[in-house]
Structures are given as structure tokens and as C-alpha cells.
C-alpha atoms as a PDB file:
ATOM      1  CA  UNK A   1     -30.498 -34.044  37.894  1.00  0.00           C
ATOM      2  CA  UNK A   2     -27.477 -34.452  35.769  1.00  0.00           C
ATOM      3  CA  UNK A   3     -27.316 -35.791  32.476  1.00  0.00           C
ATOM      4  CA  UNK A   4     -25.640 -38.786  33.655  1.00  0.00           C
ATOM      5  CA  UNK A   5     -27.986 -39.544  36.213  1.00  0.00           C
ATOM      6  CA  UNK A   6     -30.671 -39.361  33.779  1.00  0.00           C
ATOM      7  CA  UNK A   7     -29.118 -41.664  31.773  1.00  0.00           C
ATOM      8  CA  UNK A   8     -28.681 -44.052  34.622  1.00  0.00           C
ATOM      9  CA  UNK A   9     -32.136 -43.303  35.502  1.00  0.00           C
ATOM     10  CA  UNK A  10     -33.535 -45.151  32.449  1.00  0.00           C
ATOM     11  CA  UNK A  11     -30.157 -47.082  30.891  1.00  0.00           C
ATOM     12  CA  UNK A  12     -31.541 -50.416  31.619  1.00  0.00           C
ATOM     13  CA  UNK A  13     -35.296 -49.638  29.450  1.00  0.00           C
ATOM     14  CA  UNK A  14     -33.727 -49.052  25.921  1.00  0.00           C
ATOM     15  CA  UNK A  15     -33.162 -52.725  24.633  1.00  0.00           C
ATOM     16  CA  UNK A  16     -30.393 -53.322  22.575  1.00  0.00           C
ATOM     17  CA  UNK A  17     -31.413 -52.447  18.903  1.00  0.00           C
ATOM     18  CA  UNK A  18     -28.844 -52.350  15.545  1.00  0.00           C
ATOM     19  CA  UNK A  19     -31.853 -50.666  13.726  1.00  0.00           C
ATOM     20  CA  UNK A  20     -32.995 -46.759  14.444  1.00  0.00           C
ATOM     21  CA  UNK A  21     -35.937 -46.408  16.680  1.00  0.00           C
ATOM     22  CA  UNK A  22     -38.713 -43.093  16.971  1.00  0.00           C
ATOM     23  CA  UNK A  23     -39.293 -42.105  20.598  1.00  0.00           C
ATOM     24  CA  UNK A  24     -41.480 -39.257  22.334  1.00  0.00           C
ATOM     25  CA  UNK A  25     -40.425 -37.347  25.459  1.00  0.00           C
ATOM     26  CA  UNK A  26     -43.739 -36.360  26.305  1.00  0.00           C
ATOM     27  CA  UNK A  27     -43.942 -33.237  28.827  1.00  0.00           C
ATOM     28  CA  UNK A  28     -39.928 -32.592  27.968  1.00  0.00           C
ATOM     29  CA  UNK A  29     -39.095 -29.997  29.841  1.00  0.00           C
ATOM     30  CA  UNK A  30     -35.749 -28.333  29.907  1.00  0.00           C
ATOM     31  CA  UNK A  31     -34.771 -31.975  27.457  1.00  0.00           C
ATOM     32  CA  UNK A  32     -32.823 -33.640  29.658  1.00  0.00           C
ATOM     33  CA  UNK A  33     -34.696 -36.903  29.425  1.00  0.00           C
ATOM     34  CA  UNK A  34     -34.287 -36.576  25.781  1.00  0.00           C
ATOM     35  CA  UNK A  35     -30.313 -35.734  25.660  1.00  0.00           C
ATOM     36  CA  UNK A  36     -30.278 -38.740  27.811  1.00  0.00           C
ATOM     37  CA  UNK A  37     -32.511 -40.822  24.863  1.00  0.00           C
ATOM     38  CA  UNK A  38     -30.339 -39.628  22.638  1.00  0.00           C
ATOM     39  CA  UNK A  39     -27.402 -40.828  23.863  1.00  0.00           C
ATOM     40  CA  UNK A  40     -28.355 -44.607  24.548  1.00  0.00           C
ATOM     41  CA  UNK A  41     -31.099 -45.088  21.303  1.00  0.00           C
ATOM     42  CA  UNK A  42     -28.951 -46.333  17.914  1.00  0.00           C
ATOM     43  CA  UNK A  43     -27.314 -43.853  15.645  1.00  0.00           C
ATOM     44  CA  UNK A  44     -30.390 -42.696  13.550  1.00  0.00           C
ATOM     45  CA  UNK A  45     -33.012 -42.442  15.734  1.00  0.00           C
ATOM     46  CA  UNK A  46     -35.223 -39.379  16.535  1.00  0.00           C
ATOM     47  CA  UNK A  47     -36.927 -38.316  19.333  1.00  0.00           C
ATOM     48  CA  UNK A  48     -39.930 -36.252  19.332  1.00  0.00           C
ATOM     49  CA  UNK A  49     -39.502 -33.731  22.521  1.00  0.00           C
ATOM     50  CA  UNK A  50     -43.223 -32.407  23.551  1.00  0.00           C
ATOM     51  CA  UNK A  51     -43.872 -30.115  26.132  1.00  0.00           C
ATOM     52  CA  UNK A  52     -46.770 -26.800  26.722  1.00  0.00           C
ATOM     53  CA  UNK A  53     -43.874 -24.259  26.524  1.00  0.00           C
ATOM     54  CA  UNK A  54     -40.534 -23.454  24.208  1.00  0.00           C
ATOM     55  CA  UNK A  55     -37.562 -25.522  25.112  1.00  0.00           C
ATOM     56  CA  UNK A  56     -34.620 -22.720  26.278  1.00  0.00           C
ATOM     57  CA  UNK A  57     -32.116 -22.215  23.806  1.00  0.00           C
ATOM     58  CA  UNK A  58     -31.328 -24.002  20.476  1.00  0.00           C
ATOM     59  CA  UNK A  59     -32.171 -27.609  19.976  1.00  0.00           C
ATOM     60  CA  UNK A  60     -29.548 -29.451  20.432  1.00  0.00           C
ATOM     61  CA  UNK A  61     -29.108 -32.011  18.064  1.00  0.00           C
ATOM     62  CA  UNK A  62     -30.994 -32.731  14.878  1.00  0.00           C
ATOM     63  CA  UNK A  63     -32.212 -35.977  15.642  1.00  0.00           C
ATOM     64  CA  UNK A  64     -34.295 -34.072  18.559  1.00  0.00           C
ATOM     65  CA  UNK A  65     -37.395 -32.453  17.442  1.00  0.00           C
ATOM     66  CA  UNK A  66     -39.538 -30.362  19.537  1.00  0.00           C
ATOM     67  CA  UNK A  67     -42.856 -29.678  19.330  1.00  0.00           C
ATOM     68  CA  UNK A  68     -45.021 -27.318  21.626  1.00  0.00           C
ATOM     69  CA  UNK A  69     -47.880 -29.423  22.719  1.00  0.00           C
ATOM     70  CA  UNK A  70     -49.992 -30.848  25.023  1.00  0.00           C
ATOM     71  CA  UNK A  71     -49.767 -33.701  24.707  1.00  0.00           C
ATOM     72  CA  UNK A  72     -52.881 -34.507  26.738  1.00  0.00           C
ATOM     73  CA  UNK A  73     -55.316 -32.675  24.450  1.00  0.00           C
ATOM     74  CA  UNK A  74     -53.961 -31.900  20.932  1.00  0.00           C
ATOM     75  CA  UNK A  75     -53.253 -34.165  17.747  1.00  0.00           C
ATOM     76  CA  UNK A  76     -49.778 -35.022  18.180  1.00  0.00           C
ATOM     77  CA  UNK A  77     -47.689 -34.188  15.422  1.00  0.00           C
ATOM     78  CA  UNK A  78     -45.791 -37.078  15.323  1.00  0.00           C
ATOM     79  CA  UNK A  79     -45.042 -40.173  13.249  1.00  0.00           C
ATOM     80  CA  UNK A  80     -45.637 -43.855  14.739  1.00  0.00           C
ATOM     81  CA  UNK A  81     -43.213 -44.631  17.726  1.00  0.00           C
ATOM     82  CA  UNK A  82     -41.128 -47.167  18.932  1.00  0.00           C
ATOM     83  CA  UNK A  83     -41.494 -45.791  22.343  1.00  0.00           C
ATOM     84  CA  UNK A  84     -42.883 -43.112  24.630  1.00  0.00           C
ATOM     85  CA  UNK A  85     -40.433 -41.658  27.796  1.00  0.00           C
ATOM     86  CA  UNK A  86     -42.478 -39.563  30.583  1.00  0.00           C
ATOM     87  CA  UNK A  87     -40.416 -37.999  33.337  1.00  0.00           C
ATOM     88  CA  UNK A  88     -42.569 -36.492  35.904  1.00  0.00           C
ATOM     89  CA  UNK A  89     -45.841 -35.329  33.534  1.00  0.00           C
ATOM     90  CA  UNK A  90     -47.926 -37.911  34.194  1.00  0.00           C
ATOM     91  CA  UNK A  91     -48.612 -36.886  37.408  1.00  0.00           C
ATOM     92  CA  UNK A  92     -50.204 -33.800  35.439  1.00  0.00           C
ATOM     93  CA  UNK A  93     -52.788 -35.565  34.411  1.00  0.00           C
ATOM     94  CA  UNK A  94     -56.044 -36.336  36.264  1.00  0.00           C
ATOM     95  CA  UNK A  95     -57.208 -38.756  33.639  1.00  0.00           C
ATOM     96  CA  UNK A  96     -54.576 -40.991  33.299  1.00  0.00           C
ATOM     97  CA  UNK A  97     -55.599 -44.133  32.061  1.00  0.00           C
ATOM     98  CA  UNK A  98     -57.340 -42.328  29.313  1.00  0.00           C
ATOM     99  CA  UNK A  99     -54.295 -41.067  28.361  1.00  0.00           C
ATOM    100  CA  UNK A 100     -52.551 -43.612  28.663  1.00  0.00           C
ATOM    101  CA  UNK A 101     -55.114 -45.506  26.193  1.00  0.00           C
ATOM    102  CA  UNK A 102     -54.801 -42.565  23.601  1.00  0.00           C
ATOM    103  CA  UNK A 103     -50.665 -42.265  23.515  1.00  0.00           C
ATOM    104  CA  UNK A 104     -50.682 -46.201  22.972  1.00  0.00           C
ATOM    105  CA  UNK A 105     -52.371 -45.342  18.921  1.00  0.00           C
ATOM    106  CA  UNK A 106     -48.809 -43.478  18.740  1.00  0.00           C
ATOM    107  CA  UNK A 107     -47.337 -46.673  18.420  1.00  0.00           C
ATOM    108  CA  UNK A 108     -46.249 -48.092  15.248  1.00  0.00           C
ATOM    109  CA  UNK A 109     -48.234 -51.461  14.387  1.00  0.00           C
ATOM    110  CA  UNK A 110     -49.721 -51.474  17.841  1.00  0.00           C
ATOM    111  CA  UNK A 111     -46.422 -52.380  19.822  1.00  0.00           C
ATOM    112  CA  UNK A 112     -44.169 -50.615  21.973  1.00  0.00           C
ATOM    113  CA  UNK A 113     -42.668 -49.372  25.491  1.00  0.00           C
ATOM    114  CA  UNK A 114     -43.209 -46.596  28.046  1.00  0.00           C
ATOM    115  CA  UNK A 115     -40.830 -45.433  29.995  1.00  0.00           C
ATOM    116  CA  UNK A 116     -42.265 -44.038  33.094  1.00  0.00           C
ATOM    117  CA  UNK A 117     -40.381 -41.494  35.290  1.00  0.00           C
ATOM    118  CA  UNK A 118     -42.313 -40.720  38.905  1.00  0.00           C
ATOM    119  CA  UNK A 119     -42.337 -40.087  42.091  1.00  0.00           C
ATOM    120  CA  UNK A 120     -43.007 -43.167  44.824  1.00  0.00           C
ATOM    121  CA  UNK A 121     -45.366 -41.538  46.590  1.00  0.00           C
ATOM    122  CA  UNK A 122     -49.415 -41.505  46.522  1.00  0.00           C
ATOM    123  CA  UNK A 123     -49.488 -37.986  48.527  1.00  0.00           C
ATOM    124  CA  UNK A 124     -49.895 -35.373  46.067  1.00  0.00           C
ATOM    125  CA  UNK A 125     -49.301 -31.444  46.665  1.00  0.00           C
ATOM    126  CA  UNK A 126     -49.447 -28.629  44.137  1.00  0.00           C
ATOM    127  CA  UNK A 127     -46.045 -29.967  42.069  1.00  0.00           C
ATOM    128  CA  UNK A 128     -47.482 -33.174  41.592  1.00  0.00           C
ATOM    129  CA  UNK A 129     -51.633 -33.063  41.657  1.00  0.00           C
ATOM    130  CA  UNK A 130     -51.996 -36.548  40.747  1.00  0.00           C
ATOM    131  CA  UNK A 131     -49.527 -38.934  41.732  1.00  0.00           C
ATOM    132  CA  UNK A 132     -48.617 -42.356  40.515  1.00  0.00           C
ATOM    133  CA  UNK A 133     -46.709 -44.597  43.273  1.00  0.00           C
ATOM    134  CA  UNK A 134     -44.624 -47.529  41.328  1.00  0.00           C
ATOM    135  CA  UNK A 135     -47.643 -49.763  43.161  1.00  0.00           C
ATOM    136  CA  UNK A 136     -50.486 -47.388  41.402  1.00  0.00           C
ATOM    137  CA  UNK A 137     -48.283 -47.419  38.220  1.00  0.00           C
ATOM    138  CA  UNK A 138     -48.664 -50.997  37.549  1.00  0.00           C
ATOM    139  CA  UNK A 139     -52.502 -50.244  38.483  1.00  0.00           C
ATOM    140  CA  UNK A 140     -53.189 -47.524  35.970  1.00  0.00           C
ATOM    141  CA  UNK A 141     -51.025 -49.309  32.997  1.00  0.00           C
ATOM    142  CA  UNK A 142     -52.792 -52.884  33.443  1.00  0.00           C
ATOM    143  CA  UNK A 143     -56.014 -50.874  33.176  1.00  0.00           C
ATOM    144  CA  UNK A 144     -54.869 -49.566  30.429  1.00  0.00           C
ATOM    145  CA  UNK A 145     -54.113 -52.753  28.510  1.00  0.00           C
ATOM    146  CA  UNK A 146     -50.449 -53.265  29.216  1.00  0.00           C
ATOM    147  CA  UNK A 147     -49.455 -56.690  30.672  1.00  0.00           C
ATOM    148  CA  UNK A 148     -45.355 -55.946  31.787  1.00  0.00           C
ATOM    149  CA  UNK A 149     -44.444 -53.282  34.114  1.00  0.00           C
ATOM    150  CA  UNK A 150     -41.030 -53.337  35.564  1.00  0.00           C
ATOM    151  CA  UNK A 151     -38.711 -51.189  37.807  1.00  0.00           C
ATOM    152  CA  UNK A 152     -35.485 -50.075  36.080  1.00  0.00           C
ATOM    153  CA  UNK A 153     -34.274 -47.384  38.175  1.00  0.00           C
ATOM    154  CA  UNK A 154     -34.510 -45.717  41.346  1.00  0.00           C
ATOM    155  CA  UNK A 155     -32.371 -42.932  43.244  1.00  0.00           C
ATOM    156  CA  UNK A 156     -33.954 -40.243  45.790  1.00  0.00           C
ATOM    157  CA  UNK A 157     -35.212 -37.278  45.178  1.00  0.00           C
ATOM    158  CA  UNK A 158     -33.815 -34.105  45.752  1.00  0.00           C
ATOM    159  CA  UNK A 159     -36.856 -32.322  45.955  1.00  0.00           C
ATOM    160  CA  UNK A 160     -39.064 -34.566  48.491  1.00  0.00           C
ATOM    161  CA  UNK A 161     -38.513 -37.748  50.743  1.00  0.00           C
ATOM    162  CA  UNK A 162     -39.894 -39.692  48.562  1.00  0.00           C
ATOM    163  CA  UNK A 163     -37.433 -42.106  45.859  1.00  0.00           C
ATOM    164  CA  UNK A 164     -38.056 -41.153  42.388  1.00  0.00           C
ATOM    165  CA  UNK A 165     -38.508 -44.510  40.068  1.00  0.00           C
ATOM    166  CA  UNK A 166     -38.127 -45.685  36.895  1.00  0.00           C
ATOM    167  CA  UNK A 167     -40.761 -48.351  35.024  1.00  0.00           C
ATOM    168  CA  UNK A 168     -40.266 -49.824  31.476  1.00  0.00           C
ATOM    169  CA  UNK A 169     -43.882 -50.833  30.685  1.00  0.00           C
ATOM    170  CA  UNK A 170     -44.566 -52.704  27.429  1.00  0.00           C
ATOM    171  CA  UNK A 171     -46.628 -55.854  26.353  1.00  0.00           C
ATOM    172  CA  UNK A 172     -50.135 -53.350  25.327  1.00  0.00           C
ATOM    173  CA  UNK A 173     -52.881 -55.645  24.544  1.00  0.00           C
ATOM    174  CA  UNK A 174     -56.029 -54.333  22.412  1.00  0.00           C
END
């Protein structure tokens, strides 16, 4: 996926703020989610990149801070959040609304968004071991105390039949 694309991918979840915001790219990758983050949050912001293995190459900009993690079973070292991006690691994770639960203490005074990048499909194979349909998203997120789920992108994958989405989920309760 191209940076554009990714941008496209997840435009429409970033509300307009004047003020800076603190994000997590949680299971980062190569970064391109959080170039993408980057380039639509407000001048200021940071975002806290997060993934089991080193980033290649230098960081990129200043404002993007990694951190090798996992963020399914260490502390996180990182300050409250505005708002939490995932592109394709939750379907890493068997225990999902669990984690879901724990990532929501990230944010700061209780409030905040996911951005949810997965696969449409509830047919897992050895790339994605657990996976999370846009139908089972709204499942495992309303479990885990968030009332608003809603599609904000879509475009097909180039790695299976299945569409890849987008969700902006927000709205936790307790």
C-alpha cells in the first residue's frame, strides 16, 4: 500500500482539531500507518509507533516515536492518548476484547477513538490467526464498552479476496 492510499484509508477518522493530539500506531510495522497519521493529525502532534521488532531505517520525523513493544503484554511506555490506530495487528491477538479493554486506560481522561484497520473476512489462515470481519468488529468493541463503530474506508486487498476496511470506533463507556 502506498502512502496515499493509507492516507485515504483512514482520512475520514481524524476529526478536525486546531489543538495537537497524542496517537499510538500499535503493531506499526514498516510506519506507514503512522507517516499517514502524521500527515492528517495538527502540526504538534506525536505519535507513538509500537511494534515487536526495530522499524528499518531512521525515524522519520520527530514527532514519530517508536517504541519496541508488545503491545499486548508489556507496560506501554506511553503518555495518555487522544487516539489509538491498528492496521492489521489485531488480528494477532486471540484475546481481543481483553485487549481492547486494557489499551482503552491509554486514553487521556477516559475518552478517545480507535482506528481499526482489518481484513473483511472471518476465515483466518496463518497471516491472520484471528480475524475480525467489520460485522465481528462492531461485536468485539461493544463488548468492550464502546457504543460507535463506523466504516470509514474500504479498498481490496492485494493480498486476499477479501476488502480490507477501515472503522473509527469511539464513544468507550466504563
Amino acid at each position: 500500500m502506498q502512502l496515499s492510499e493509507a492516507i485515504s484509508l483512514i482520512q475520514r477518522g481524524i476529526l478536525p482539531h486546531s489543538s495537537p493530539q497524542t496517537w499510538a500506531d500499535l503493531g506499526a510495522g514498516n510506519g506507514l500507518f503512522s507517516e499517514a497519521l502524521f500527515s492528517i493529525l495538527p502540526s504538534g502532534s506525536t505519535i507513538h509507533s509500537v511494534d515487536l521488532h526495530k522499524q528499518p531505517g531512521p525515524e522519520r520525523h520527530p514527532a514519530i516515536i517508536f517504541h519496541q513493544a508488545d503491545f499486548v503484554k508489556d507496560k506501554l511506555p506511553i503518555p495518555p492518548l487522544d487516539g489509538i490506530l491498528m492496521a492489521n495487528s489485531l488480528h494477532y491477538v486471540q484475546e481481543q476484547v481483553a485487549c481492547i479493554k486494557k489499551l482503552k486506560t491509554h486514553f487521556r481522561n477516559g475518552s478517545g477513538a480507535f482506528i481499526l484497520i482489518e481484513y473483511d473476512t472471518d476465515k483466518g489462515n496463518q497471516w491472520v490467526p484471528f480475524p475480525i470481519s467489520y460485522a465481528r468488529a462492531r461485536s468485539i468493541f461493544g463488548e468492550a464498552g464502546f457504543s460507535k463503530i463506523e466504516k470509514i474506508g474500504e479498498r481490496q486487498s492485494m493480498f486476499r479476496r477479501d476488502s480490507i476496511y477501515a472503522a473509527l470506533i469511539s464513544s468507550p463507556t466504563g
